[in-house]
Protein backbone atom coordinates (compact mmCIF):
# COMPACT_ATOMS: atom_id res chain seq x y z
CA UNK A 1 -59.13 -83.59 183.42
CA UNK A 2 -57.84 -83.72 180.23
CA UNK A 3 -54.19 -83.99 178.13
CA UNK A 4 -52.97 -82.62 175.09
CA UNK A 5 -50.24 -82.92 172.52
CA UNK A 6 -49.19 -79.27 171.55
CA UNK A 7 -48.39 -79.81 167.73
CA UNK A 8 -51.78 -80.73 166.71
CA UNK A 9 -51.76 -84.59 167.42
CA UNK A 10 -54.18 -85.71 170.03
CA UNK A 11 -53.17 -86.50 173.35
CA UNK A 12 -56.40 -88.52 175.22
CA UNK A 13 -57.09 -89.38 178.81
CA UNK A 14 -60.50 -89.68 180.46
CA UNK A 15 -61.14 -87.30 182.60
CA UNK A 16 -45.26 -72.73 206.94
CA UNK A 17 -45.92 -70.24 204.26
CA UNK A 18 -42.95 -67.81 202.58
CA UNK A 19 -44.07 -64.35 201.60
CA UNK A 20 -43.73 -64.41 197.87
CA UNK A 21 -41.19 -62.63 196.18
CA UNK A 22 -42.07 -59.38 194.19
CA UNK A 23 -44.02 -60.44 190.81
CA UNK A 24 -43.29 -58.75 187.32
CA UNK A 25 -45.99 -56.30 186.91
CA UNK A 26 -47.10 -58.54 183.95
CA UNK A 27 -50.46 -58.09 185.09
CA UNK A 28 -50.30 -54.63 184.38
CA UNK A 29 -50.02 -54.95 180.69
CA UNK A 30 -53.47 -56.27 180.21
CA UNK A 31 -56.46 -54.66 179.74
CA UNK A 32 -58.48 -53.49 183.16
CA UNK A 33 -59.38 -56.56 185.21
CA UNK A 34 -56.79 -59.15 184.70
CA UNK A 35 -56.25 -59.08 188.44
CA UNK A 36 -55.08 -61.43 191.36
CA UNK A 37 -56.97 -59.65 193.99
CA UNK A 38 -60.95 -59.77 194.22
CA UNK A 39 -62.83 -57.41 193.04
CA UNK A 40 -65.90 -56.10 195.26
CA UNK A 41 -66.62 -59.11 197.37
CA UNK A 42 -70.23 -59.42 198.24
CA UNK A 43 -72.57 -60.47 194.96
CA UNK A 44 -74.24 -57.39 194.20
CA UNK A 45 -75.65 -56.53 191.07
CA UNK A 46 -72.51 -55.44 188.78
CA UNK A 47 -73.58 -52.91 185.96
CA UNK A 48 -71.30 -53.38 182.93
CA UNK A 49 -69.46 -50.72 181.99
CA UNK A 50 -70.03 -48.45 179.17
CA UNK A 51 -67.45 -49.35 176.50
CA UNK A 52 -64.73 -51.22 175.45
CA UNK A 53 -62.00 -48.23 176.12
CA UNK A 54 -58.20 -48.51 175.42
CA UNK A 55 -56.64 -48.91 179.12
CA UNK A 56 -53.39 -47.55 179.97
CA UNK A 57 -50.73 -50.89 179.45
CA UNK A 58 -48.65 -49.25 182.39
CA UNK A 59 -50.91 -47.95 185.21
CA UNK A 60 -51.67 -49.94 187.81
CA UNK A 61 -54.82 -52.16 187.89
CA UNK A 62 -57.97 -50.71 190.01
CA UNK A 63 -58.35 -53.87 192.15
CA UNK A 64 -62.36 -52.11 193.27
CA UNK A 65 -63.62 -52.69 189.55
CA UNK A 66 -65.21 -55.38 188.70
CA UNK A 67 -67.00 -55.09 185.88
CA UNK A 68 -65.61 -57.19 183.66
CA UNK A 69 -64.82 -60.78 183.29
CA UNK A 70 -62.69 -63.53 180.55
CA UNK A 71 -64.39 -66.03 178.66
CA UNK A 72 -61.20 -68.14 176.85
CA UNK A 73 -60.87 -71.45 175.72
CA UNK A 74 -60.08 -74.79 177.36
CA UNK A 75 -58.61 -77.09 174.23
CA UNK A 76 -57.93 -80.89 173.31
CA UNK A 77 -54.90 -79.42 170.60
CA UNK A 78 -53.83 -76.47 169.31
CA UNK A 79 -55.72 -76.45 165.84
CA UNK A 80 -58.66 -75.75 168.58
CA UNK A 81 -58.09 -72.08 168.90
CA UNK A 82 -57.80 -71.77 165.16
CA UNK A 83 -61.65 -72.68 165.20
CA UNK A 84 -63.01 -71.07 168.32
CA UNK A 85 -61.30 -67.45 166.53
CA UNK A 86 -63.37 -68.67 163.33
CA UNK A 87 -66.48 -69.22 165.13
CA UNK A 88 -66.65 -66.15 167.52
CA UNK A 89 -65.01 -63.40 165.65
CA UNK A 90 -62.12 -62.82 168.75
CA UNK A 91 -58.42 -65.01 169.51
CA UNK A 92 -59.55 -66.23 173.75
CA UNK A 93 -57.73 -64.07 176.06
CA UNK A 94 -57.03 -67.29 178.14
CA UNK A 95 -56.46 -70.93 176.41
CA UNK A 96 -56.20 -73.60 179.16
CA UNK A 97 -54.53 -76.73 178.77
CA UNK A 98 -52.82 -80.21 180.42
CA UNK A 99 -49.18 -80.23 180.66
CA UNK A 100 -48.36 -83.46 182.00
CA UNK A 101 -45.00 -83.97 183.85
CA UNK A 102 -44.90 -87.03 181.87
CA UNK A 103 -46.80 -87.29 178.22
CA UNK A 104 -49.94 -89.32 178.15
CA UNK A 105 -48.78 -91.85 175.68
CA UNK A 106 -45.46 -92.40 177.18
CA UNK A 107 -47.35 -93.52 180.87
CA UNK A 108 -49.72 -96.03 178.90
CA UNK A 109 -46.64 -97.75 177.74
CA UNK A 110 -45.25 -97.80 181.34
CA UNK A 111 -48.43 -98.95 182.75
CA UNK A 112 -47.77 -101.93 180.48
CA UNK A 113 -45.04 -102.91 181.59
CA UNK A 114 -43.60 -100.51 184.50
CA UNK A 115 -39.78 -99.99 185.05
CA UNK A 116 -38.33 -97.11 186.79
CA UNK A 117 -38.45 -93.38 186.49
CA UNK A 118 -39.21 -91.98 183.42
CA UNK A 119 -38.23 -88.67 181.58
CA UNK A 120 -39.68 -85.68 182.85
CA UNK A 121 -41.29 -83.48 180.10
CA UNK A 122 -39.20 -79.53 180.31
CA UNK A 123 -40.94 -76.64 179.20
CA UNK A 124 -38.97 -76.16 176.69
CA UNK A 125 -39.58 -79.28 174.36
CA UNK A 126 -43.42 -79.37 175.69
CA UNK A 127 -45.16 -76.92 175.43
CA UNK A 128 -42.81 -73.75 175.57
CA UNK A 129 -43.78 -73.28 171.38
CA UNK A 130 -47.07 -73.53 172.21
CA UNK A 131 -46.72 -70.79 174.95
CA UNK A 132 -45.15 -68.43 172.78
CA UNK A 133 -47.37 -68.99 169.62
CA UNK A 134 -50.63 -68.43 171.39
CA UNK A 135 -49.29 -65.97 173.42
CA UNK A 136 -48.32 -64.09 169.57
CA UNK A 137 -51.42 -64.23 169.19
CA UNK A 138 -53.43 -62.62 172.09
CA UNK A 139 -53.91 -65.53 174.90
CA UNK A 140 -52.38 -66.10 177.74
CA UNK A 141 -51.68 -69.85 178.77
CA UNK A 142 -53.18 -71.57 181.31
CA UNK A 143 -51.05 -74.76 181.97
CA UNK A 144 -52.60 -77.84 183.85
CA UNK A 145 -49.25 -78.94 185.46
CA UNK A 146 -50.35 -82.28 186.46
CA UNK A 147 -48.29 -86.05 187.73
CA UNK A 148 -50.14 -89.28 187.70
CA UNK A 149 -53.06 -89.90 189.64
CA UNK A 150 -53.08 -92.81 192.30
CA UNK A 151 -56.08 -95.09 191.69
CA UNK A 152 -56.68 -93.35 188.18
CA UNK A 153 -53.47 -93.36 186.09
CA UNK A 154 -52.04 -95.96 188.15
CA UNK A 155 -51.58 -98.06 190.71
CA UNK A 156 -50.65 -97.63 194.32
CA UNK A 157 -48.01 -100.18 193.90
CA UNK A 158 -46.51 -98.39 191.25
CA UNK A 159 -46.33 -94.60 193.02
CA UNK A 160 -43.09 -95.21 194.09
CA UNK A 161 -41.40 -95.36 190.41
CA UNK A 162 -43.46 -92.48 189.23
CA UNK A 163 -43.97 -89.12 190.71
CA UNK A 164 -46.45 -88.22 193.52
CA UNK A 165 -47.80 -85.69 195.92
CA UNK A 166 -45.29 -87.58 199.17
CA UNK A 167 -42.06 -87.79 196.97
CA UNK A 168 -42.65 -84.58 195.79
CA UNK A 169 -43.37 -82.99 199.06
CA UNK A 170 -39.88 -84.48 199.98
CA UNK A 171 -37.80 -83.02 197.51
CA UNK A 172 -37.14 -85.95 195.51
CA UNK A 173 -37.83 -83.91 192.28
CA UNK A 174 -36.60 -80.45 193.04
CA UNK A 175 -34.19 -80.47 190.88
CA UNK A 176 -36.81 -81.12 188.11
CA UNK A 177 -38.76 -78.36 188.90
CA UNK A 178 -36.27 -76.18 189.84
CA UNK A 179 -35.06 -76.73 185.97
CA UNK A 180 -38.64 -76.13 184.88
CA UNK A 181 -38.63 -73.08 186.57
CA UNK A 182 -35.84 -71.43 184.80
CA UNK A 183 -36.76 -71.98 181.53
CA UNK A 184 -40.04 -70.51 182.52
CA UNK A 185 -38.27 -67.24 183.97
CA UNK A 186 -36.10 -67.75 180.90
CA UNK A 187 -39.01 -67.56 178.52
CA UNK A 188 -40.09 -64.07 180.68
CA UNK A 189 -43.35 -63.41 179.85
CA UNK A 190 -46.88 -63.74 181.25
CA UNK A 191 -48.02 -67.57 181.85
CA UNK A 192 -50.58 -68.83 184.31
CA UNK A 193 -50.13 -72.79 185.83
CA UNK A 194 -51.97 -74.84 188.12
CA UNK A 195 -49.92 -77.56 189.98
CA UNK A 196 -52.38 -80.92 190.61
CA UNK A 197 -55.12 -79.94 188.80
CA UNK A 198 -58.43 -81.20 189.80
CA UNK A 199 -56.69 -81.38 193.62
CA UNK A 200 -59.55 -82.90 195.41
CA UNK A 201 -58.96 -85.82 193.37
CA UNK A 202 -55.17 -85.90 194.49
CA UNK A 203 -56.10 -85.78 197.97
CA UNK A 204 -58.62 -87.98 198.06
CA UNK A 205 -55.97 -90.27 197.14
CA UNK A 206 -53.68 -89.38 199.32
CA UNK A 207 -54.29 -90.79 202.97
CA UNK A 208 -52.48 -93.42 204.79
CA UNK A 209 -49.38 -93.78 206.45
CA UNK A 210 -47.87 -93.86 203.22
CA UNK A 211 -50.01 -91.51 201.16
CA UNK A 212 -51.10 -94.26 198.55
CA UNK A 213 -54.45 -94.65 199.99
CA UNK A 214 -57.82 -93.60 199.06
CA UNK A 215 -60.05 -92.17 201.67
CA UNK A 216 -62.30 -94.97 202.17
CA UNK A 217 -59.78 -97.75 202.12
CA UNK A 218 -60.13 -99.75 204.79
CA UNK A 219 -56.19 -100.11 205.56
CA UNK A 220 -56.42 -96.14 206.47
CA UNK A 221 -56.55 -95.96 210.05
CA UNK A 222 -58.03 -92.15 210.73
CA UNK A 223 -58.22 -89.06 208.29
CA UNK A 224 -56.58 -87.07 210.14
CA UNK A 225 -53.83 -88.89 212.15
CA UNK A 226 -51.19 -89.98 209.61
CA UNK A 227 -49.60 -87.08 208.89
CA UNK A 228 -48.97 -83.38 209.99
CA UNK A 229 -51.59 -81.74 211.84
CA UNK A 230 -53.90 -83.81 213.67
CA UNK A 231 -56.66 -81.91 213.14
CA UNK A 232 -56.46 -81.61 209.16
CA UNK A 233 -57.08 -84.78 206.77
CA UNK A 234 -53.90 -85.88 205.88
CA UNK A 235 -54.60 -86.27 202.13
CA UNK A 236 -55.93 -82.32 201.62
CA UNK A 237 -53.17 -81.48 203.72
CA UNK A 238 -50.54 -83.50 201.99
CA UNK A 239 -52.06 -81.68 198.39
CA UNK A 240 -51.73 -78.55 200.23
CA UNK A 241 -47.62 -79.00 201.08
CA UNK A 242 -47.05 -80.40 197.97
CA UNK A 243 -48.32 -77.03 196.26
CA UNK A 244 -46.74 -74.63 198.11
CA UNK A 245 -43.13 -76.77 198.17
CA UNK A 246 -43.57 -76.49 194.05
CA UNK A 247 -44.00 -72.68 194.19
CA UNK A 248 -41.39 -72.10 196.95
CA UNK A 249 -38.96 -73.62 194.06
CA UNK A 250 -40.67 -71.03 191.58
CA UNK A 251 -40.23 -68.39 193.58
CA UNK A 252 -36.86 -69.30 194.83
CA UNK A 253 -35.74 -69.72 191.24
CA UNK A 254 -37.17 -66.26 190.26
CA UNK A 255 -39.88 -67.27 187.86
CA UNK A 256 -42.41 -64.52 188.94
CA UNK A 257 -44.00 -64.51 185.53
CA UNK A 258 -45.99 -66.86 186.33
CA UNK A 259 -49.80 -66.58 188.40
CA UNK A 260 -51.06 -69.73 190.01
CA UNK A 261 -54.59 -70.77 190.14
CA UNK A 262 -55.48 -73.93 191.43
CA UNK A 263 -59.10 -75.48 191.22
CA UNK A 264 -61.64 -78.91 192.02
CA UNK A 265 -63.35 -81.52 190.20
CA UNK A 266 -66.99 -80.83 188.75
CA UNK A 267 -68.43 -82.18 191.61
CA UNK A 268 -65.74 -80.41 194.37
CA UNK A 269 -68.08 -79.82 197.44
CA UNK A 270 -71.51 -80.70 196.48
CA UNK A 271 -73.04 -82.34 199.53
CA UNK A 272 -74.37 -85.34 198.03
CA UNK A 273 -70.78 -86.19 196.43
CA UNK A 274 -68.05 -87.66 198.61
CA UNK A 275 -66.01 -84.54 196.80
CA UNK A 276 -68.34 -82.55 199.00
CA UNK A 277 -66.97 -84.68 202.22
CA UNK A 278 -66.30 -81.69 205.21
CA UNK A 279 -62.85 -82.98 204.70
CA UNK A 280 -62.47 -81.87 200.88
CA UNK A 281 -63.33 -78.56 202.24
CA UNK A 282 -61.01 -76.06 200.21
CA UNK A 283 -59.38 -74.28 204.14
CA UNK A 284 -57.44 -77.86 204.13
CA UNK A 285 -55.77 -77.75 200.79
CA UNK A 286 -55.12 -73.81 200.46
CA UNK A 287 -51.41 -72.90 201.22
CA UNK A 288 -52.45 -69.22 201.19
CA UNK A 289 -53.13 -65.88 199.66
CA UNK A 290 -49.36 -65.56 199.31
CA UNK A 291 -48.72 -68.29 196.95
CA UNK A 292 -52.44 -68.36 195.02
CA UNK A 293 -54.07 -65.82 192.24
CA UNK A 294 -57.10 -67.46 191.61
CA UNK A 295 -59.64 -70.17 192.89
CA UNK A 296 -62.16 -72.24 191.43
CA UNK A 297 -63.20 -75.69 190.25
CA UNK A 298 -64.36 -77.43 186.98
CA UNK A 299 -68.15 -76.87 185.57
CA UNK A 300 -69.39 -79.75 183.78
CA UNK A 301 -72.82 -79.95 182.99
CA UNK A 302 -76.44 -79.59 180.87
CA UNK A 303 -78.84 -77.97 182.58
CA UNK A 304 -78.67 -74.44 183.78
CA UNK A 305 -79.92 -76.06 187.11
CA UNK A 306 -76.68 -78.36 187.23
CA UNK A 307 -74.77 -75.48 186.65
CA UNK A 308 -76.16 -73.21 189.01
CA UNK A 309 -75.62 -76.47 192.16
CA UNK A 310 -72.14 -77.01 190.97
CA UNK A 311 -70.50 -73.48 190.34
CA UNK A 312 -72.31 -71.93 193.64
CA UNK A 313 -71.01 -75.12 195.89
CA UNK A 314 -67.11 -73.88 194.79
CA UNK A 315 -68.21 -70.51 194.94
CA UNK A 316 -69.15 -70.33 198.19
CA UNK A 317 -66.48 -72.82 199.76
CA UNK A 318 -63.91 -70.24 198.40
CA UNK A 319 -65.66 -67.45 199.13
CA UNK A 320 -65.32 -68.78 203.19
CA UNK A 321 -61.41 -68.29 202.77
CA UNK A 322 -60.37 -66.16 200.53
CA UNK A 323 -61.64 -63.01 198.39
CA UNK A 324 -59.02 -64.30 194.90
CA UNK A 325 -60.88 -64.14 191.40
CA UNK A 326 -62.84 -67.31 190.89
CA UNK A 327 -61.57 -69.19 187.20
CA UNK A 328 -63.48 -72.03 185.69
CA UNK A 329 -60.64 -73.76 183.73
CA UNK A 330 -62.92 -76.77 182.70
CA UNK A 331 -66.12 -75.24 181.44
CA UNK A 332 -68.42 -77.09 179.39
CA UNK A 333 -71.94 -77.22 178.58
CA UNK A 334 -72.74 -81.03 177.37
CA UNK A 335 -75.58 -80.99 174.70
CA UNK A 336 -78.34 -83.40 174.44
CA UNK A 337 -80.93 -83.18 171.42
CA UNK A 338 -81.13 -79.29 171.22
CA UNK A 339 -79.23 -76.25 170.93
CA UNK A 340 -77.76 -74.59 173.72
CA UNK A 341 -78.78 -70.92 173.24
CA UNK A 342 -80.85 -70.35 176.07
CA UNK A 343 -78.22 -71.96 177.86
CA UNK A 344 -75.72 -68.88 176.87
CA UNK A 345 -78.36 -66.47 177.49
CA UNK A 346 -79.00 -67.17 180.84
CA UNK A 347 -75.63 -68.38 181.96
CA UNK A 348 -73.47 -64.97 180.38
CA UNK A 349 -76.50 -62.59 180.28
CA UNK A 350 -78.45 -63.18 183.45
CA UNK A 351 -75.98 -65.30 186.40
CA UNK A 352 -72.33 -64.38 186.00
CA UNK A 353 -72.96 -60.70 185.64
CA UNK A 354 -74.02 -61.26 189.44
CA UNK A 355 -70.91 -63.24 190.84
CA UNK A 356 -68.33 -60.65 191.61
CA UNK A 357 -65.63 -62.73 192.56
CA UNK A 358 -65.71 -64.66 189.07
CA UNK A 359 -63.57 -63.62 186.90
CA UNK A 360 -62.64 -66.29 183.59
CA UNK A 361 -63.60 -69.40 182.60
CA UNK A 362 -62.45 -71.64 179.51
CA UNK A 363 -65.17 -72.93 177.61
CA UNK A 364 -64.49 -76.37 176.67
CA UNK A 365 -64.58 -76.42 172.27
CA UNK A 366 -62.09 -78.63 170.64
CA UNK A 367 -63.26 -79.64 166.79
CA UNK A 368 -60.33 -82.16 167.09
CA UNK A 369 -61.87 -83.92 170.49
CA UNK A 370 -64.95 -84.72 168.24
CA UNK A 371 -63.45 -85.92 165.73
CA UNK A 372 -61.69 -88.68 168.09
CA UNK A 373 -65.19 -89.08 169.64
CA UNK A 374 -64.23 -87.66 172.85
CA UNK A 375 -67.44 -87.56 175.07
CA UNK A 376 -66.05 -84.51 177.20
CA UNK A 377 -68.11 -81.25 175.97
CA UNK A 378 -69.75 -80.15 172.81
CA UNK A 379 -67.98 -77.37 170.60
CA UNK A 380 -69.81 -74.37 169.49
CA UNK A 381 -72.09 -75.05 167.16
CA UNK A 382 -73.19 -78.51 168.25
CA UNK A 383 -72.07 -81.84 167.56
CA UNK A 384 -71.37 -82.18 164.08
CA UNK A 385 -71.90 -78.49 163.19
CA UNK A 386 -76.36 -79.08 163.92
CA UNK A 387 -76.69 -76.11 166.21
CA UNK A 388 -75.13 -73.38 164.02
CA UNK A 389 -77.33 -70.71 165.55
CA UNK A 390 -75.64 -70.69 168.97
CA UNK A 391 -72.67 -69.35 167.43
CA UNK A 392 -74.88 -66.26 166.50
CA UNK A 393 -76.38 -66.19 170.03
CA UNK A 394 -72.82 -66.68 171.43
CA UNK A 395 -71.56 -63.80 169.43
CA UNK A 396 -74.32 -61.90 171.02
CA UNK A 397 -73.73 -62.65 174.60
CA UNK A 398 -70.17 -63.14 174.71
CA UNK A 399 -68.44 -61.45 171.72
CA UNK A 400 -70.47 -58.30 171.55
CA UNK A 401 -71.02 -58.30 175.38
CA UNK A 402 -69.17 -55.38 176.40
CA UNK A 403 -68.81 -57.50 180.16
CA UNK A 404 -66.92 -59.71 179.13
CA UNK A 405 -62.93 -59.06 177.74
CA UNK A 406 -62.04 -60.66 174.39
CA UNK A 407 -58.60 -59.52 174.61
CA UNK A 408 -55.37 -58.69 176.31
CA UNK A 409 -52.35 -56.85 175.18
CA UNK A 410 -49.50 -59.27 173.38
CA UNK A 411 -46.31 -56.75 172.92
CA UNK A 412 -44.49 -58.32 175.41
């Protein structure tokens, strides 16, 4: 995971169910294949469709197409986008971000020296601008709605003054979110937010009596006996309520102009990675097709190999319970000592084609993260500008690839 600052500062840090009330047909307004339903199911070859045609922005979606997917932007700051337009010739349909409940800077003074609860950050003085702005301009936001992170941001002592999956899950900050939620049905147009990004890593810290307790700590006394169901691991399950409690108090509060996605760590549910645990499995976090658009998990890696192992072990986990478009919202392809062409090639040309169920990812490329010497991804063009032929090839594969959607519709 990863924060941002919206006004071009840097933000850093290291990486039962309701039916849901009728959503604004936002969906409708975007070119064919922005859709919350999966597309043909089974991984057939796709064949990509002729041209690049002006769709209806009031008919309904065909939910059977499928041939067509969005390749956006995942950013470190704003100025980002500004670049990735310069470099590919098209504004990303999708630009995913973090929106912290409280602002990156502001929790590194508290871990200093911790006192009690802190402001909240509101949509409106966060990142509503940003929304708007990009949204001006042709993408859709993809917000990373994310609280501190036991064992990570802080420390289980200090849960209790900050908040957390359990005190969330009891309503201790509904009336925060239920504010949150208005000024998002206030600002009334399409947005797309992810509650607990990364959620593996929220459950896995999330076990014990008390909820404070990673997996493999030796003060928790089962997986599965310290809260709800006895036969689901209390911290997936705990992730799980804490989700659908959130967008209850969306819905509730009429903010249907928003799609959820929610989606793993790198690593979510590769065997030889406790994230691939049979606990972690994705059936024990999922509140349902009712409260989730789309599925997926972060991609980090170098080698087309290492992509292939990670994105097929989400794939398939999701593919076991539900049929909602897969979205990569952390996408990145680290570089080494060479260009990254053939990477592109074979990764947009020759594998994704084939995966019906995907449907967007946001390639990692923020000019500003190198410049702060963030190790996180490489931008286009290599570090330092020394690849400039992949933008060509990425032009080629992605720009010009009539597969993949470079943009939506913005009259809204």
């Amino acid at each position: 995971m990863v924060s941002i600052t919206v006004k071009g500062k840097l933000d850093i840090r290291q990486c039962n169910q309701t039916k849901r009330p009728h959503r604004l047909p936002w969906i409708f307004l975007l070119p064919l294949g922005f859709i919350m339903s999966s597309c043909n199911g089974g991984d057939e070859k796709i064949e990509s469709d002729p041209g690049k045609a002006e769709y209806s922005q009031t008919a309904p979606l065909d939910p059977d197409s499928g041939s067509h997917a969005f390749i956006g932007q995942f950013i470190l700051a704003e100025p980002d986008v500004s670049d990735f337009k310069e470099k590919t010739g098209y504004q990303p349909p999708i630009v995913a971000y973090m929106a912290d409940w409280i602002p990156d800077e502001k929790l590194k003074g508290w871990i200093k020296k911790p006192k009690n609860q802190m402001e909240l950050a509101a949509f409106d003085t966060s990142v509503g601008d940003t929304v708007k702005r990009l949204l001006d301009d042709g993408s859709i936001s993809a917000l990373g709605w994310s609280i501190p992170l036991t064992h990570w941001d802080i420390k289980p002592k200090h849960l209790n003054k900050v908040p957390n999956v359990v005190s969330i899950t009891a309503g201790n900050y509904d009336k925060f979110i239920a504010s949150y939620a208005r000024q998002v049905k206030a600002f009334g147009r399409p947005l797309m937010m992810t509650f607990l990004p990364e959620f593996n890593n929220y459950g896995e810290t999330s076990f014990g009596e008390k909820g404070n307790l990673s997996f493999d700590d030796r003060d928790v006394k089962n997986l599965t006996s310290e809260y709800g169901d006895p036969d689901f691991p209390d911290g997936p399950e705990r992730v799980r309520d804490a989700i659908s409690h959130v967008i209850d108090i969306f819905n509730k509060e009429g903010a249907t102009n928003v799609q959820w996605y929610m989606y793993g760590s790198t690593h979510y549910m590769m065997p030889d990675d406790d994230a691939g645990n049979w606990w972690n499995h994705p059936k024990y976090y999922y509140p349902g097709d009712d409260y989730i658009d789309w599925v997926g998990k972060s991609v980090h890696f170098t080698t087309m190999q290492e992509f292939v192992d990670r994105f097929e072990a989400g794939y398939l986990a999701w593919g076991e319970i539900t049929d909602k478009p897969v979205f990569i919202p952390e996408f990145s392809f680290h570089q080494k000592k060479q260009g990254r062409e053939g990477l592109y090639k074979k990764i947009f040309e020759e594998y994704l084609h084939y995966r019906n169920r995907f449907k967007a990812a946001a390639f990692y490329h923020s000019p500003i993260g190198e410049k702060y010497g963030i190790d996180f991804g490489t931008p286009l063009g290599g570090k330092k500008g020394k690849f400039k032929s992949e933008i060509e090839v990425w032009k080629q594969v992605v720009s010009e690839n009539q597969y993949y959607r470079n943009s939506i519709s913005n009259n809204q």
